[in-house]
C-alpha atoms as a PDB file:
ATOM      1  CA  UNK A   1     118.107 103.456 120.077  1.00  0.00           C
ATOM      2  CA  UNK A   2     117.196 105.489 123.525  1.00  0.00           C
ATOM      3  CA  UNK A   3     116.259 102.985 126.610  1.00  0.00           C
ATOM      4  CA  UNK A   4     113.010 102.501 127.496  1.00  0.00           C
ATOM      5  CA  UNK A   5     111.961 104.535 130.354  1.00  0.00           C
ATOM      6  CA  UNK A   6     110.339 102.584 133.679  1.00  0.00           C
ATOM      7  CA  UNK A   7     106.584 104.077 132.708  1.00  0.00           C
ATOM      8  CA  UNK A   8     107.123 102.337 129.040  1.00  0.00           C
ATOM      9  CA  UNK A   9     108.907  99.006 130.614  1.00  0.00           C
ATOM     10  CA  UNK A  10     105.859  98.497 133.091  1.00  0.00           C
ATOM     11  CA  UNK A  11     103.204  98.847 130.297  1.00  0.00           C
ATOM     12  CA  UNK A  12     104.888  96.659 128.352  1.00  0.00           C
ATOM     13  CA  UNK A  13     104.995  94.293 130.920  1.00  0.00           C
ATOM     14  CA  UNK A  14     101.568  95.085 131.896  1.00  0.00           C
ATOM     15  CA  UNK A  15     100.443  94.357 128.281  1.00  0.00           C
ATOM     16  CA  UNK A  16     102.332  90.718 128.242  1.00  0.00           C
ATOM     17  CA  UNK A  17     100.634  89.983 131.621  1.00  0.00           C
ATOM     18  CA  UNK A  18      97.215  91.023 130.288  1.00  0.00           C
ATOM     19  CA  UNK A  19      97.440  89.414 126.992  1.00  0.00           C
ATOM     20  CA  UNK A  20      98.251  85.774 128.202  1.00  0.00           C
ATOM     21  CA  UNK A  21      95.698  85.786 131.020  1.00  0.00           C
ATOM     22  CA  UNK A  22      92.854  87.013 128.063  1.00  0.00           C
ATOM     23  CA  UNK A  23      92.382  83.407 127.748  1.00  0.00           C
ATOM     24  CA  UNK A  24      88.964  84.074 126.758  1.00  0.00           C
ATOM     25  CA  UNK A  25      90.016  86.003 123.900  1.00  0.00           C
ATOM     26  CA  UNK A  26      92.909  85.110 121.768  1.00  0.00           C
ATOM     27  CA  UNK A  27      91.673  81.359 121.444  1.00  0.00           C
ATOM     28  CA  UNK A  28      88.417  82.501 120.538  1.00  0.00           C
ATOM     29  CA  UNK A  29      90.097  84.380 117.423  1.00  0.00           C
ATOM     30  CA  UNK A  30      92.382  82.088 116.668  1.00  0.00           C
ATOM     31  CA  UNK A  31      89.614  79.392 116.198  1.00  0.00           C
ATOM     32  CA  UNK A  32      87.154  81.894 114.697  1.00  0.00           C
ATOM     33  CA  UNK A  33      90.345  82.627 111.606  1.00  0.00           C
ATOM     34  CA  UNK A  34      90.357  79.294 110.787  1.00  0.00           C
ATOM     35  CA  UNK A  35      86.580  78.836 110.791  1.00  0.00           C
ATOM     36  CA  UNK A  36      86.272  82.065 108.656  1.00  0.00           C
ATOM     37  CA  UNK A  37      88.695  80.354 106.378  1.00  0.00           C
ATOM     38  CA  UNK A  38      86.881  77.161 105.748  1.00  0.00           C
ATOM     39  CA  UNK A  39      83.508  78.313 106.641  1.00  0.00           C
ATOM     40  CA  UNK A  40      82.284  76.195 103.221  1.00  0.00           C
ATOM     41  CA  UNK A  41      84.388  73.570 103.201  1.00  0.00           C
ATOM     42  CA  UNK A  42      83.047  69.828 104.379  1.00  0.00           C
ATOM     43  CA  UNK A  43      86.488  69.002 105.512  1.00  0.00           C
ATOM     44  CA  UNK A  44      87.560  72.012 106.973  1.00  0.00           C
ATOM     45  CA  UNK A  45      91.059  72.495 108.152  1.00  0.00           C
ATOM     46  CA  UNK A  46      91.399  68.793 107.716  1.00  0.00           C
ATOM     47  CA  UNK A  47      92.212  70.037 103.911  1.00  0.00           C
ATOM     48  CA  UNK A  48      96.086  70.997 105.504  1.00  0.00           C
ATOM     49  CA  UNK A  49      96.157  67.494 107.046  1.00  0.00           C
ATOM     50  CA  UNK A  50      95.238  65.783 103.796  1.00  0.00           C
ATOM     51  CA  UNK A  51      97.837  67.550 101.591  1.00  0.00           C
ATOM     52  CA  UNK A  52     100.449  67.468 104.126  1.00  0.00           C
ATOM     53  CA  UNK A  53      99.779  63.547 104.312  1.00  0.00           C
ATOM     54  CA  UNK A  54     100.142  63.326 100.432  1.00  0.00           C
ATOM     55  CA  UNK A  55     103.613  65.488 100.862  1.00  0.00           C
ATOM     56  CA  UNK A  56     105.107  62.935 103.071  1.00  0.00           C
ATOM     57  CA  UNK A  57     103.709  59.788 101.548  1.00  0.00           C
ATOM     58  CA  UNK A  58     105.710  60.985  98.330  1.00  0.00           C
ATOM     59  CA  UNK A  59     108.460  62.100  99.705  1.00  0.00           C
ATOM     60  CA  UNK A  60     109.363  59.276 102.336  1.00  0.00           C
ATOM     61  CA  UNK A  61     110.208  56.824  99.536  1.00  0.00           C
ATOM     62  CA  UNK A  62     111.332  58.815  97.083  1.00  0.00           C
ATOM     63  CA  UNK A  63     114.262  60.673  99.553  1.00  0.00           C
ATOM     64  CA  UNK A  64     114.364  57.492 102.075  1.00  0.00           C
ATOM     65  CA  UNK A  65     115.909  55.870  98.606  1.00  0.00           C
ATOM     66  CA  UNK A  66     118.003  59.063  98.110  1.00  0.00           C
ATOM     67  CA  UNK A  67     119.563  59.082 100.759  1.00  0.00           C
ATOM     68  CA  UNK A  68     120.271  55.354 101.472  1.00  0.00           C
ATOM     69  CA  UNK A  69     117.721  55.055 104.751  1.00  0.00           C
ATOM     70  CA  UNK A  70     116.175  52.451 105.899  1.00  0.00           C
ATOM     71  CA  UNK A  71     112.261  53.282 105.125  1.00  0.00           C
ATOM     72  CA  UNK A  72     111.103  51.539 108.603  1.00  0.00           C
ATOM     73  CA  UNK A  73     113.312  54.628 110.052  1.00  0.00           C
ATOM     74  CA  UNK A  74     113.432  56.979 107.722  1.00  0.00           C
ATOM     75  CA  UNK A  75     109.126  57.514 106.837  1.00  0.00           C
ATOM     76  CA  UNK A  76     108.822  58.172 110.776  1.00  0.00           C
ATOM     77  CA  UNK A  77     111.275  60.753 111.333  1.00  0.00           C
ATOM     78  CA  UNK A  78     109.986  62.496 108.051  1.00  0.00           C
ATOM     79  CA  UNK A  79     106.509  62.667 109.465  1.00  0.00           C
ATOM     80  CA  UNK A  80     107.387  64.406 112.353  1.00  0.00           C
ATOM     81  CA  UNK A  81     110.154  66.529 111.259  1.00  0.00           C
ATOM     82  CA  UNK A  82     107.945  67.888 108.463  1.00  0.00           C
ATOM     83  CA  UNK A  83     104.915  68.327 110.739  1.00  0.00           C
ATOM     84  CA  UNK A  84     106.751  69.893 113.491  1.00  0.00           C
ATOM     85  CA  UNK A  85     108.400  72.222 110.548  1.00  0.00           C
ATOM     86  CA  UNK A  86     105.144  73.102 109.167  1.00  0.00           C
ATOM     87  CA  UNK A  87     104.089  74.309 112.367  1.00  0.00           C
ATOM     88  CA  UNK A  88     107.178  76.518 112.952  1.00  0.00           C
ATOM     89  CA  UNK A  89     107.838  77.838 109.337  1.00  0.00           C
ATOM     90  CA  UNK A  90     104.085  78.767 108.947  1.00  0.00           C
ATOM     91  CA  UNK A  91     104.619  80.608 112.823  1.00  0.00           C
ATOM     92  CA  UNK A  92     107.363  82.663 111.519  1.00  0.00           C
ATOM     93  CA  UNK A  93     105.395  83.786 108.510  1.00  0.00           C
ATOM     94  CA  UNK A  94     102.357  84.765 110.173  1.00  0.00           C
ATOM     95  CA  UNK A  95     103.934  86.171 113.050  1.00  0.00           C
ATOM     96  CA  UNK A  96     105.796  88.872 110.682  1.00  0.00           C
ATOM     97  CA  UNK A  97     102.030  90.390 109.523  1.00  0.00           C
ATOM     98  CA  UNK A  98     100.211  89.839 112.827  1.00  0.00           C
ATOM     99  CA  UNK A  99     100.390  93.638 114.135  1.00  0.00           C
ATOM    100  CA  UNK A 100      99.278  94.535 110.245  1.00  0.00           C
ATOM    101  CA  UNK A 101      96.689  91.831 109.763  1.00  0.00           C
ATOM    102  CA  UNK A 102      94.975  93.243 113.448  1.00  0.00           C
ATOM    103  CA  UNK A 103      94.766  96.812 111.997  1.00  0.00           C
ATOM    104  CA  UNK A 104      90.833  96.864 112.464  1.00  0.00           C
ATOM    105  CA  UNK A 105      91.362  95.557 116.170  1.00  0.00           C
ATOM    106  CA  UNK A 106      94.183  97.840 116.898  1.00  0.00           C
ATOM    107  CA  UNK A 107      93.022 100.979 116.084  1.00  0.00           C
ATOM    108  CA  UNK A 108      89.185 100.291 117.062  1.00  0.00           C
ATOM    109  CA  UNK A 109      89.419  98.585 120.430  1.00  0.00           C
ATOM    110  CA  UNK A 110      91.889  98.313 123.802  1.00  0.00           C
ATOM    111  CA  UNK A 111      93.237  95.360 123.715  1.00  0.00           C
ATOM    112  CA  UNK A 112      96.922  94.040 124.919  1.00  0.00           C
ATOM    113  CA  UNK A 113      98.689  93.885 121.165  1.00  0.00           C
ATOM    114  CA  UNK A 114     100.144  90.260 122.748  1.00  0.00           C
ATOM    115  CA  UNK A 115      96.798  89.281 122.119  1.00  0.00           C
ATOM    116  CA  UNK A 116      96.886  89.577 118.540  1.00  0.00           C
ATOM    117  CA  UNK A 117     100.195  87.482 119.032  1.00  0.00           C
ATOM    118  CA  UNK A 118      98.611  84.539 120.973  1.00  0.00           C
ATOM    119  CA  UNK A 119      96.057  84.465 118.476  1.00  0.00           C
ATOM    120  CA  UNK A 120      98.312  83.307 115.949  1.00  0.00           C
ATOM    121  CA  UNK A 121     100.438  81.003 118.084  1.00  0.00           C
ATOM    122  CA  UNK A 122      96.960  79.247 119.215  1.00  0.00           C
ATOM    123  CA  UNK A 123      95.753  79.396 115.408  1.00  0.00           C
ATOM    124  CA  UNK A 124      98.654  77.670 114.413  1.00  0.00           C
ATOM    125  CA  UNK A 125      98.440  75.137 117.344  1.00  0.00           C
ATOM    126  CA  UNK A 126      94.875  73.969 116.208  1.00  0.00           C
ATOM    127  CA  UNK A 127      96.682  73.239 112.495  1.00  0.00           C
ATOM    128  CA  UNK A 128      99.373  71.468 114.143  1.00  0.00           C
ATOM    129  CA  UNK A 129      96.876  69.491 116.048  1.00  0.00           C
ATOM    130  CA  UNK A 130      95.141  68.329 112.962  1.00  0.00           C
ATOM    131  CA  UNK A 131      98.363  67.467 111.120  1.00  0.00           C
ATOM    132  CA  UNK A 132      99.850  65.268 114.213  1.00  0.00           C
ATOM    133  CA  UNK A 133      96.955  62.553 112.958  1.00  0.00           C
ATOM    134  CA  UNK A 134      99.216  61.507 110.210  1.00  0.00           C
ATOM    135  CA  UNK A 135     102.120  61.213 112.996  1.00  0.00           C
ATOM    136  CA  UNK A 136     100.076  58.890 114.822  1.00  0.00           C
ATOM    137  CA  UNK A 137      98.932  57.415 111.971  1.00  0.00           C
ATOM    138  CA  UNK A 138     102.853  56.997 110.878  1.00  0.00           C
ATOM    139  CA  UNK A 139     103.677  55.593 114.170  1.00  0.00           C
ATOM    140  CA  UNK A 140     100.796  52.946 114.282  1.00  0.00           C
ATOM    141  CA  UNK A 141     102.877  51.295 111.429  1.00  0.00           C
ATOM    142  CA  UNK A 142     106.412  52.507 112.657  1.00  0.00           C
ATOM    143  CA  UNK A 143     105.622  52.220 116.993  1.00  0.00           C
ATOM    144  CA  UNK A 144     108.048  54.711 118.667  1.00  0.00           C
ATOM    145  CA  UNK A 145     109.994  53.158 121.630  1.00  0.00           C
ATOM    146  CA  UNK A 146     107.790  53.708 124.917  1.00  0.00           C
ATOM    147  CA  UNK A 147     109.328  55.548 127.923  1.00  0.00           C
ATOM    148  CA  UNK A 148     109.597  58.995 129.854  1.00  0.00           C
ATOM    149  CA  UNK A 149     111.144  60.602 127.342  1.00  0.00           C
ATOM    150  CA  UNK A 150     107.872  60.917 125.429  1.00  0.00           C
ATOM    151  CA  UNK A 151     106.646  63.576 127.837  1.00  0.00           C
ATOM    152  CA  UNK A 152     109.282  65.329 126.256  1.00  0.00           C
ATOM    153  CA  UNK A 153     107.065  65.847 123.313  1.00  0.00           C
ATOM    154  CA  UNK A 154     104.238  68.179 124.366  1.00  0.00           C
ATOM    155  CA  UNK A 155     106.657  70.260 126.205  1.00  0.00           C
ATOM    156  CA  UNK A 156     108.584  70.364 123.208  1.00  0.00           C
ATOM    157  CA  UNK A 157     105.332  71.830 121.312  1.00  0.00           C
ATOM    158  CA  UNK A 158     104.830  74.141 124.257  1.00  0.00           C
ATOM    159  CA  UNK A 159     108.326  75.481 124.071  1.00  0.00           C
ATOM    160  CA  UNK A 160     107.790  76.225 120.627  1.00  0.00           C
ATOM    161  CA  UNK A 161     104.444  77.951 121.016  1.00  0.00           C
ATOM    162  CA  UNK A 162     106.166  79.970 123.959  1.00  0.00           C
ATOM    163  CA  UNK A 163     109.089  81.062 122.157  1.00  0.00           C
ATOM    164  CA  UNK A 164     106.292  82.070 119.499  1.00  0.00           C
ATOM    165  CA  UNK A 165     105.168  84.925 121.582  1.00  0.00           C
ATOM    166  CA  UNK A 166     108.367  86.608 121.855  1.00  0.00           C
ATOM    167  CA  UNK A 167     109.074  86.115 118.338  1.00  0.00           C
ATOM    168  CA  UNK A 168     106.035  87.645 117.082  1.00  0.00           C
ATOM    169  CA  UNK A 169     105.950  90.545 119.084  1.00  0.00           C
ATOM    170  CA  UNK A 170     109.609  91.826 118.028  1.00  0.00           C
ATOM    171  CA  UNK A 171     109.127  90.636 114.272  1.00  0.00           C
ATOM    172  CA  UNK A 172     105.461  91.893 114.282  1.00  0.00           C
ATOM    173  CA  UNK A 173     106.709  95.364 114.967  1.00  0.00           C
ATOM    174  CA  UNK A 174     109.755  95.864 112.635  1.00  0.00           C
ATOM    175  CA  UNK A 175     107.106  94.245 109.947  1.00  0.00           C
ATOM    176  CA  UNK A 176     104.373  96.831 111.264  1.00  0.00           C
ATOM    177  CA  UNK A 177     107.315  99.477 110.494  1.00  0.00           C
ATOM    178  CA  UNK A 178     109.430  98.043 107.484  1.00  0.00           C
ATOM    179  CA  UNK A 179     106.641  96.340 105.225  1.00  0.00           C
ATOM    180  CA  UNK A 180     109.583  94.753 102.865  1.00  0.00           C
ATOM    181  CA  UNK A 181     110.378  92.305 105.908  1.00  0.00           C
ATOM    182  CA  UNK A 182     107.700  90.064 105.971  1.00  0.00           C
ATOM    183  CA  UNK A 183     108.907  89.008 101.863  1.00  0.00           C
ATOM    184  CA  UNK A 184     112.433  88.682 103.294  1.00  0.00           C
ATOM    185  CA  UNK A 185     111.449  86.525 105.790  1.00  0.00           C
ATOM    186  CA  UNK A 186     108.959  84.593 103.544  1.00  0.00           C
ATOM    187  CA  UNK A 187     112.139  84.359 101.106  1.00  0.00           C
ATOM    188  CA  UNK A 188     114.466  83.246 104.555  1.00  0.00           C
ATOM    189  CA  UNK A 189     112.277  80.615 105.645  1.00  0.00           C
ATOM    190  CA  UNK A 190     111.625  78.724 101.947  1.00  0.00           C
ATOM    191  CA  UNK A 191     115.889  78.627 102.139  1.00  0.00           C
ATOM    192  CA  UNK A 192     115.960  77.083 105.683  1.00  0.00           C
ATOM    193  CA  UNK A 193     113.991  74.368 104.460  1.00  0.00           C
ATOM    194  CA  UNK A 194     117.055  73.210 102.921  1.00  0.00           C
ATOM    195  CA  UNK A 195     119.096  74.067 105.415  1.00  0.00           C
ATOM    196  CA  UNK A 196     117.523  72.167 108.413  1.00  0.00           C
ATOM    197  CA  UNK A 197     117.723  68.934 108.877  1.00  0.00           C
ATOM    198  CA  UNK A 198     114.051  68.013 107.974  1.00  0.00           C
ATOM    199  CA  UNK A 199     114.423  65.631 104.998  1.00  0.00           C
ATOM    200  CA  UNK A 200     117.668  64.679 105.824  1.00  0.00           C
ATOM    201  CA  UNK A 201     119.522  63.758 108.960  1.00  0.00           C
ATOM    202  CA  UNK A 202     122.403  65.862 111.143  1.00  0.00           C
ATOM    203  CA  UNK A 203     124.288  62.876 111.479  1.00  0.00           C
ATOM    204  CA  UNK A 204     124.690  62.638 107.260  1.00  0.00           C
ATOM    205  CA  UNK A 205     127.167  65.712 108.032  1.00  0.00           C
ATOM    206  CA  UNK A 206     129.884  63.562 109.687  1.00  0.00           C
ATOM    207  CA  UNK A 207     132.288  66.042 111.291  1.00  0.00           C
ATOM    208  CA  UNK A 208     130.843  68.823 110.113  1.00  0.00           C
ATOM    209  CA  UNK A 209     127.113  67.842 111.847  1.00  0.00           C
ATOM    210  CA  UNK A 210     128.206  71.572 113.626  1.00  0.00           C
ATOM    211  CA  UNK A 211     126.588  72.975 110.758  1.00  0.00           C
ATOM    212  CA  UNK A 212     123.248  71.888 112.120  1.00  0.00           C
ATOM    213  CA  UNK A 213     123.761  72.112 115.618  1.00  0.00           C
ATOM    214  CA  UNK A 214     124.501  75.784 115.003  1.00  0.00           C
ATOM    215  CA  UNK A 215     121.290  76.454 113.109  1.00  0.00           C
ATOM    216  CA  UNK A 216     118.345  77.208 116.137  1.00  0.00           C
ATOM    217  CA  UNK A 217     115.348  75.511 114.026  1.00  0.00           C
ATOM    218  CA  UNK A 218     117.240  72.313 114.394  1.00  0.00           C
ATOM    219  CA  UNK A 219     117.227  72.571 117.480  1.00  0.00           C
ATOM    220  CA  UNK A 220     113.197  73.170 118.107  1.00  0.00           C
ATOM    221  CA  UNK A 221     112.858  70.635 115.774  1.00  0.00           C
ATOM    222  CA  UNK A 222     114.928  67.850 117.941  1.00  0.00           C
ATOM    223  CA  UNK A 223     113.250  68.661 121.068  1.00  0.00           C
ATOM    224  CA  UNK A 224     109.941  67.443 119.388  1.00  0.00           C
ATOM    225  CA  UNK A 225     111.451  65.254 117.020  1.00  0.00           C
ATOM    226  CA  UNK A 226     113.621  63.202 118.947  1.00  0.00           C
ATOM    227  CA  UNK A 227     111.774  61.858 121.961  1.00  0.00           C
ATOM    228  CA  UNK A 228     109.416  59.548 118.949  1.00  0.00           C
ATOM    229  CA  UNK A 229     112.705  58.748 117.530  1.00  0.00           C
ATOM    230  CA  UNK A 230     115.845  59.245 119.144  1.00  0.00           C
ATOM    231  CA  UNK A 231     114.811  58.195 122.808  1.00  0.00           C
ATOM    232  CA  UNK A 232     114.825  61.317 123.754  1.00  0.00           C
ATOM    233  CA  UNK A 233     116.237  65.299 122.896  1.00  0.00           C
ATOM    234  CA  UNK A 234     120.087  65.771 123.761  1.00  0.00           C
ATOM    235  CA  UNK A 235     121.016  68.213 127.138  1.00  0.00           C
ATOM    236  CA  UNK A 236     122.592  70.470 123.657  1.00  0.00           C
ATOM    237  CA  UNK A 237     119.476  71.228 121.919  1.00  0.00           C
ATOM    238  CA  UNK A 238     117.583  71.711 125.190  1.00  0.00           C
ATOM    239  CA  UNK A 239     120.817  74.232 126.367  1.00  0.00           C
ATOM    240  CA  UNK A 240     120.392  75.603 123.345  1.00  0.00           C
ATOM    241  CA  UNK A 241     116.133  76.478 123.226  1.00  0.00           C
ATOM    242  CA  UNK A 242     116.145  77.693 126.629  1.00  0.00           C
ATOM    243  CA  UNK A 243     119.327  79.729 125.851  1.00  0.00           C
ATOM    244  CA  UNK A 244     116.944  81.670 123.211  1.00  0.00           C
ATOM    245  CA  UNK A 245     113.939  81.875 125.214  1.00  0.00           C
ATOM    246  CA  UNK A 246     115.571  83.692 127.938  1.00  0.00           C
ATOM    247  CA  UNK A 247     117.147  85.981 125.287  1.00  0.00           C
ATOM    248  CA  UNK A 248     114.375  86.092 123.116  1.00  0.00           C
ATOM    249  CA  UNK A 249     112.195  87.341 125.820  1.00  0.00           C
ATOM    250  CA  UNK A 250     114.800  90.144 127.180  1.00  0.00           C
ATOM    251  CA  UNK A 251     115.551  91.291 124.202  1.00  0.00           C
ATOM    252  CA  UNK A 252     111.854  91.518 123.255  1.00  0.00           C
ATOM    253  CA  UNK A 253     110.561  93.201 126.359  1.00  0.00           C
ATOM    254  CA  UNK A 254     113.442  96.198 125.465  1.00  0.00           C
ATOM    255  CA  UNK A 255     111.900  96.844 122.259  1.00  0.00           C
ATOM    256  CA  UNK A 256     108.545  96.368 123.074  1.00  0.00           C
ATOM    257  CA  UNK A 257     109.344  98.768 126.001  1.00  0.00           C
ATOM    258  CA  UNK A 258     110.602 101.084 123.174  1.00  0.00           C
ATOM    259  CA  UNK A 259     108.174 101.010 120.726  1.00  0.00           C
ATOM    260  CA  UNK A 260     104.832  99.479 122.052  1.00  0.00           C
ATOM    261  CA  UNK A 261     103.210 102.553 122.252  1.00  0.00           C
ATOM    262  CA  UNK A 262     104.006 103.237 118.055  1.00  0.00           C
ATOM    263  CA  UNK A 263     102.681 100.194 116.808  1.00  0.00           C
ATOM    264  CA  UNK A 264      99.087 101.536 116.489  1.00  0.00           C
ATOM    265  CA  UNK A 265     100.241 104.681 113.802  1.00  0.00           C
ATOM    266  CA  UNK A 266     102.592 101.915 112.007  1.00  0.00           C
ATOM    267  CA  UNK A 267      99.942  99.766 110.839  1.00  0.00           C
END
């Protein structure tokens, strides 16, 4: 793959500038999608809260008693793991066909693409805001231990929704190019369900709790996860996020250098 030239690195930076300080446009989209999408419905997006609730209310006893945990423990950390996994899993997913799902946009009006990125990171922001009500609700039952270390939290979610952008842009454009990669990726993210500690704990793994620490979703996870109940995230799985956000964004800002200016004839 040829290096970007300085004209193509500048525009791409130039279209990342633009795009986050639209602030008057991607949230307006991303809250117009999910109005379009419940436009009938009494309840709204509350719908996602409401089945998600019924998820963990069946699962909390039935794999707390699996796997031996205490439910005062256990139903708490299932909340938020599974919320906090909804949140990323259903990121991924509609990050991959967020290039293709703007085709109308893209090829009919000038805007930054990141725009059609934020919109999905704020879209799926607004869900995750409606499904934290059954982590408070969890916690009015199972109080967290107060502190500092719950300001952790929110820039947990923030780090998430940040590493979101950089994520969508580079997946967004190998999907926009290579329309088998969104189903791979669908296909990817149902398996590392299983493979992150959601339902279960790292610490079942004993010695071998590398096999988790190694896995970057557990990580995004903790950082949210563990300052309602852990006391806080560990200095590893912070290490570890901003590791891949620094990354992330260099290694997006080379392709999008690259490539940016293809993404319109792709989709």
């Amino acid at each position: 793959m040829q290096t970007a030239r300085p004209g193509n690195f500048a525009l791409a930076l130039k279209d990342l500038k633009d795009g986050v300080s639209s602030i008057h446009i991607w949230p307006m989209l991303g809250w117009q999608e999910i109005r379009q999408r419940y436009r009938r419905s009494v309840m709204g997006p509350f719908w996602l809260t409401i089945s998600t609730g019924a998820m963990i209310a069946g699962m909390g006893p039935l794999y707390g008693r699996l796997f031996g945990q205490d439910i005062g423990s256990y139903f708490p950390y299932l909340a938020i793991s599974f919320v906090v996994w909804l949140l990323m899993a259903n990121l991924i997913n509609d990050c991959s066909n967020a290039f293709i799902a703007a085709e109308g946009f893209i090829k009919q009006i000038k805007l930054p693409l990141t725009i059609h990125i934020l919109r999905v990171v704020w879209k799926n922001l607004i869900i995750f805001a409606h499904n934290l009500v059954i982590v408070v609700l969890v916690f009015l039952f199972y109080p967290p231990e107060m502190g500092w270390h719950l300001l952790q939290l929110p820039l947990g979610v923030l780090m998430i929704a940040v590493n979101g952008l950089w994520f969508g842009v580079l997946v967004g454009l190998f999907c926009a190019r290579f329309r088998d990669i969104p189903q791979i990726i669908a296909s990817v993210v149902q398996v590392a369900f299983f493979l992150t500690p959601v339902m279960w704990k790292a610490d079942m793994l004993g010695k071998h709790i590398w096999a988790a620490q190694i896995n970057p979703l557990y990580h995004f996870i903790e950082i949210v996860r563990a300052p309602l109940v852990a006391g806080g995230a560990s200095l590893l799985s912070w290490g570890a996020v901003l590791l891949i956000t620094l990354t992330g964004y260099a290694v997006m800002i080379m392709v999008f250098s690259r490539f940016r200016a293809r993404i319109a004839y792709w989709v």
